[in-house]
C-alpha atoms as a PDB file:
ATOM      1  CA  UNK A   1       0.000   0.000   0.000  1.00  0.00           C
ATOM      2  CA  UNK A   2       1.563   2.960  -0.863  1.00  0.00           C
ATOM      3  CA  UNK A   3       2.308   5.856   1.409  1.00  0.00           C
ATOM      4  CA  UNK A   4       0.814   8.643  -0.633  1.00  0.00           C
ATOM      5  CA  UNK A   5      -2.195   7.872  -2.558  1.00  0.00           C
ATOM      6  CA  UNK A   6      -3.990  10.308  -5.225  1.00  0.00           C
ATOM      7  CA  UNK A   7      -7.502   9.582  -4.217  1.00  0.00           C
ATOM      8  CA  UNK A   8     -10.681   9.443  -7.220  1.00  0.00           C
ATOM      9  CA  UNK A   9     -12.464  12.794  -6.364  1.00  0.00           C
ATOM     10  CA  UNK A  10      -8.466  14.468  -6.693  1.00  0.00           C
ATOM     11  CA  UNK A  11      -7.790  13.693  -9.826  1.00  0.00           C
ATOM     12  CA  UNK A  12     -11.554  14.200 -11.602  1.00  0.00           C
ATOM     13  CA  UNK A  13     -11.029  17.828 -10.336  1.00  0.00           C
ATOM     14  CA  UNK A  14      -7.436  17.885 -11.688  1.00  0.00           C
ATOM     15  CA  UNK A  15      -8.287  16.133 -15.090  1.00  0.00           C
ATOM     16  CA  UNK A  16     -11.831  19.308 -14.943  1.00  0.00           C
ATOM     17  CA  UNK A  17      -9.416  22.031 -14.229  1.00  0.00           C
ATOM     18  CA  UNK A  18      -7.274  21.311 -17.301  1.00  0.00           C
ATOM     19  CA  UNK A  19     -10.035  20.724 -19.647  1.00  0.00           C
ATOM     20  CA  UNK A  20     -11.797  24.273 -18.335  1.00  0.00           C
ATOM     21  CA  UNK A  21      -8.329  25.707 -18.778  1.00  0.00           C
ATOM     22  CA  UNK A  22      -7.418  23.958 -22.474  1.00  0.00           C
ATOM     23  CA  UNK A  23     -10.764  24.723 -23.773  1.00  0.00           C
ATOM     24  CA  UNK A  24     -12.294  27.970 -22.283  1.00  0.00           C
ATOM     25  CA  UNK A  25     -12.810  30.750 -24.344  1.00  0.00           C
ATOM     26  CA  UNK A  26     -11.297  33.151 -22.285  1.00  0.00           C
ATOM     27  CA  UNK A  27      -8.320  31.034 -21.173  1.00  0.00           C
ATOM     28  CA  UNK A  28      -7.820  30.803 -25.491  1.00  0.00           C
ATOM     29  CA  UNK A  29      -7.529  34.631 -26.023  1.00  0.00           C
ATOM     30  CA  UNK A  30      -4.713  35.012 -23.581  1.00  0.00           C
ATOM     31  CA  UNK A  31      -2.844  32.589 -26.341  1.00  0.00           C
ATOM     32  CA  UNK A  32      -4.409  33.981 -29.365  1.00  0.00           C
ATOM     33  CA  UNK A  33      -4.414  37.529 -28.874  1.00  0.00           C
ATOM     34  CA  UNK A  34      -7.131  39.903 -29.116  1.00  0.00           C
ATOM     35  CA  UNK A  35     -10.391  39.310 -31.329  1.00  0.00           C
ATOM     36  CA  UNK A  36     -12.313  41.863 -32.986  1.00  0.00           C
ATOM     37  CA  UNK A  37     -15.365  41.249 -30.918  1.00  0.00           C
ATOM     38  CA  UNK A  38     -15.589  39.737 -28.131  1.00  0.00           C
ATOM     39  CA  UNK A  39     -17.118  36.276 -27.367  1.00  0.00           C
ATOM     40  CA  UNK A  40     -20.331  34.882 -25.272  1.00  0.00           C
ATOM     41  CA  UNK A  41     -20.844  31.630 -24.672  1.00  0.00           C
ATOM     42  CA  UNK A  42     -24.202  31.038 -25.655  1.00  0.00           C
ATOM     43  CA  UNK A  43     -26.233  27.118 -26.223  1.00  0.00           C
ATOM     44  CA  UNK A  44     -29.433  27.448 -27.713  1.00  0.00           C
ATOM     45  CA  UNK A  45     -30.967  25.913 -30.556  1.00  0.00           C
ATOM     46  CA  UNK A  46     -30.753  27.436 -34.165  1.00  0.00           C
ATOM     47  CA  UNK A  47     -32.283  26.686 -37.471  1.00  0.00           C
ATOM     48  CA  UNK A  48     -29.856  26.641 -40.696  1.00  0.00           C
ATOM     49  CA  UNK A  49     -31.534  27.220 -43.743  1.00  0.00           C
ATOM     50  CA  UNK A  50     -29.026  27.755 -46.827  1.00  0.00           C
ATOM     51  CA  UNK A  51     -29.594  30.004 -49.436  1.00  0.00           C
ATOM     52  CA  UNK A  52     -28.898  29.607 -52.818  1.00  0.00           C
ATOM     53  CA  UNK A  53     -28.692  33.671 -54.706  1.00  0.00           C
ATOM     54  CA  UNK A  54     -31.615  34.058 -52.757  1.00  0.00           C
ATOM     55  CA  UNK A  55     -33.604  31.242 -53.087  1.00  0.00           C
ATOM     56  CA  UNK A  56     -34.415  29.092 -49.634  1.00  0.00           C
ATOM     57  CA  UNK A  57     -33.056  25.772 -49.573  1.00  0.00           C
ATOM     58  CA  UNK A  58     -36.551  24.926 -47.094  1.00  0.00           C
ATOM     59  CA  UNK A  59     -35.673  21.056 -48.045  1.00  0.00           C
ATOM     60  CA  UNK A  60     -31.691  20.773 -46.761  1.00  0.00           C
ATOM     61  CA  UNK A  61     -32.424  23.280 -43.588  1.00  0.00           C
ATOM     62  CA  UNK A  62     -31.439  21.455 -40.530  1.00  0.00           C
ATOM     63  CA  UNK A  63     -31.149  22.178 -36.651  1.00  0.00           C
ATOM     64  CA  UNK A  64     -27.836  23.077 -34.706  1.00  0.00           C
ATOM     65  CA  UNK A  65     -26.471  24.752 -31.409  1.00  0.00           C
ATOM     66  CA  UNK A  66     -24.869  27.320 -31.018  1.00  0.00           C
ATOM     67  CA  UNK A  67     -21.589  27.592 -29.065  1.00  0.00           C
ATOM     68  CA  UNK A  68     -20.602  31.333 -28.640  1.00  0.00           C
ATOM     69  CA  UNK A  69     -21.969  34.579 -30.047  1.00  0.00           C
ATOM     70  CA  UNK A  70     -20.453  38.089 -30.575  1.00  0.00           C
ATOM     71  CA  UNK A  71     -22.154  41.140 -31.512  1.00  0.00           C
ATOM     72  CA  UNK A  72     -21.865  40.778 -35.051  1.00  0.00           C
ATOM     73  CA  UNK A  73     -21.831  36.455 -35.335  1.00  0.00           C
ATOM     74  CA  UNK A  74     -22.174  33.309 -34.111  1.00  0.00           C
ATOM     75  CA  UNK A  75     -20.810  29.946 -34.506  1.00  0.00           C
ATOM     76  CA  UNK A  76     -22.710  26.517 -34.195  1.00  0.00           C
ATOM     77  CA  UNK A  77     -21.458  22.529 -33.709  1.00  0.00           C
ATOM     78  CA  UNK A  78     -22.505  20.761 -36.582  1.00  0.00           C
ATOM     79  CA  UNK A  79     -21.721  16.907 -36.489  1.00  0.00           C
ATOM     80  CA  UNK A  80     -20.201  16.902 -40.381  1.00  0.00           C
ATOM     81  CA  UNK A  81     -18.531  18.582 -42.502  1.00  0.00           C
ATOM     82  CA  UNK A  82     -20.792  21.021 -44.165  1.00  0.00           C
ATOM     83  CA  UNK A  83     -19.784  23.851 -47.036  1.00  0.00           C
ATOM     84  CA  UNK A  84     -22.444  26.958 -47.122  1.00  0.00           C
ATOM     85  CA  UNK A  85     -21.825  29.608 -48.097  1.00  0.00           C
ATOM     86  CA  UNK A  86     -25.236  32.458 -47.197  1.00  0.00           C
ATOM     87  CA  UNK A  87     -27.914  31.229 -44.818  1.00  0.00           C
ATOM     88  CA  UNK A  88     -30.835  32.660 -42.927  1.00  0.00           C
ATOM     89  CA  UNK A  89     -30.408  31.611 -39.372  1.00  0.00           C
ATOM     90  CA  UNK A  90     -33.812  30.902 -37.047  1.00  0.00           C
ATOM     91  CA  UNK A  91     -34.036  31.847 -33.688  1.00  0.00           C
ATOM     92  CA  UNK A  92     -36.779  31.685 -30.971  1.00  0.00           C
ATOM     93  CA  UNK A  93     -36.486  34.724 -29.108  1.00  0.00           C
ATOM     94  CA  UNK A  94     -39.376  36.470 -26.668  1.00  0.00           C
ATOM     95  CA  UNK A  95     -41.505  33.047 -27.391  1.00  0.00           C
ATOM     96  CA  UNK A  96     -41.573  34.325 -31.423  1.00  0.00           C
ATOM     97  CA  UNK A  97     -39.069  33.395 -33.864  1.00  0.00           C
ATOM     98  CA  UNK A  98     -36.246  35.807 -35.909  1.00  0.00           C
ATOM     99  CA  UNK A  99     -34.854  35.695 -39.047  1.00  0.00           C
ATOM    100  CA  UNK A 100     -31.332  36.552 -39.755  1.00  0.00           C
ATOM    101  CA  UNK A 101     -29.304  36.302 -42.777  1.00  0.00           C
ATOM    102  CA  UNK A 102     -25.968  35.040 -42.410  1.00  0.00           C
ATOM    103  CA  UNK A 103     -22.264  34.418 -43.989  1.00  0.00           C
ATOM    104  CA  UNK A 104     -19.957  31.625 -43.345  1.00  0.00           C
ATOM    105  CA  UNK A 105     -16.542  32.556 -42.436  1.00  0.00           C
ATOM    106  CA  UNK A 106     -15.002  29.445 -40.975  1.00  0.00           C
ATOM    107  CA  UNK A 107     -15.281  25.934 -40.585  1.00  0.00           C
ATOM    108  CA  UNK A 108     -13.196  24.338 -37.988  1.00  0.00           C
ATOM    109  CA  UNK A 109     -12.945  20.950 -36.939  1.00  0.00           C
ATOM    110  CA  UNK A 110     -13.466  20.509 -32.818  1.00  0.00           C
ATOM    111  CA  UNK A 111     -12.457  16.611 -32.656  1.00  0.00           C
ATOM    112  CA  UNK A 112     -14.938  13.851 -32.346  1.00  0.00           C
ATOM    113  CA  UNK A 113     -16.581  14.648 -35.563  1.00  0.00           C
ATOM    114  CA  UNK A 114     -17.810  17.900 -34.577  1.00  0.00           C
ATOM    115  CA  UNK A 115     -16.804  20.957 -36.753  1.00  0.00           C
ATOM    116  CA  UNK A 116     -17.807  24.535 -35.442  1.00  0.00           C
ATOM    117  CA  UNK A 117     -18.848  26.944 -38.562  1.00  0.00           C
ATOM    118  CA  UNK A 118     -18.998  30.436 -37.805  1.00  0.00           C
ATOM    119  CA  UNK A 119     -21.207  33.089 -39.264  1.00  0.00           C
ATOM    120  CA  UNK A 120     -21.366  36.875 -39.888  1.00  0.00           C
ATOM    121  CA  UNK A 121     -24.814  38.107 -39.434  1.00  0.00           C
ATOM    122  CA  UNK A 122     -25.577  40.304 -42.063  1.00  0.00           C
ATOM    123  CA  UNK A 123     -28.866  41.859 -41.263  1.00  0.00           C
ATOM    124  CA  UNK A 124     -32.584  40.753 -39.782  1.00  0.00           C
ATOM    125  CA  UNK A 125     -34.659  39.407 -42.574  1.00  0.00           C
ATOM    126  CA  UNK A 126     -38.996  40.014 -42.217  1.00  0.00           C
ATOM    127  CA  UNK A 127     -40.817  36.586 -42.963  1.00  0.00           C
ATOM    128  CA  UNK A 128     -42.940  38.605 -45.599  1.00  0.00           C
ATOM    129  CA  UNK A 129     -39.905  38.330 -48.048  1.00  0.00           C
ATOM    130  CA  UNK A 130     -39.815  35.014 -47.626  1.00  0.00           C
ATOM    131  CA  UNK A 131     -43.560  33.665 -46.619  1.00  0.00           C
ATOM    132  CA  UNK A 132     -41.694  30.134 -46.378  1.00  0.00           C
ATOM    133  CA  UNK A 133     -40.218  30.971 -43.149  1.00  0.00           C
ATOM    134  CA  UNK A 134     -43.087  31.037 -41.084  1.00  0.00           C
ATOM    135  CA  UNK A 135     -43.726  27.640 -41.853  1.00  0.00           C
ATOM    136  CA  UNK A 136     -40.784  26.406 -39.943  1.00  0.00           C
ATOM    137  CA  UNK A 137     -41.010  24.596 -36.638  1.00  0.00           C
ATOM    138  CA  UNK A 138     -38.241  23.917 -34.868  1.00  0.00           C
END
């Protein structure tokens, strides 16, 4: 039996402590230098719907998370690889739902499978220019 024993609970808060560290947003920028904006860690659910010139893709939209938020972007965790290019991006906000158009500015692989893709939110978009819209449950 040995004299000095790391017990369980000791090293699940060591193993915590470096993942927080390794991983936290804020922990990241101290590495990577300043960003333009700065970052909020925000989860909710989002609706991707890709636009083609500026046709809606209703058929290939599909439901993500988000993962952080600035004031002009956000990025989401999308389990594939995905290329789009201009979306409108659905949110439920004050128990209705908003429209925003969106550009993708990076695509990053986050291990597992998971790749985060970050949009630039370009500007609110009314359901009357695109009646489709209000269709969408999510």
């Amino acid at each position: 039996m040995p004299l000095f024993r790391e017990n369980k609970e000791s090293r699940v808060k060591n193993f915590v402590l470096k993942l927080v560290n390794n991983n936290c947003p804020e922990m990241k920028a101290m590495f990577d230098g300043p960003r333009r904006d700065s970052r909020v860690n925000l989860t909710i659910v989002v609706m991707v719907i890709p636009l083609e010139g500026e046709d809606l893709r209703i058929g290939e939209a599909f439901t993500a998370v988000t993962k952080e938020f600035s004031a002009s972007g956000t990025a989401i965790v999308l389990d594939r690889q995905i290329g789009l290019d201009k979306v409108v991006l659905a949110f439920r906000f004050d128990g209705e739902k908003m429209f925003v158009r969106a550009k993708a500015r990076h695509l990053s692989p986050i291990g597992g499978g998971f790749h985060q893709l970050g949009f630039e939110m370009i500007e609110v978009v009314s359901p009357g220019d695109y009646p489709k819209l209000l269709a969408l449950d999510f």
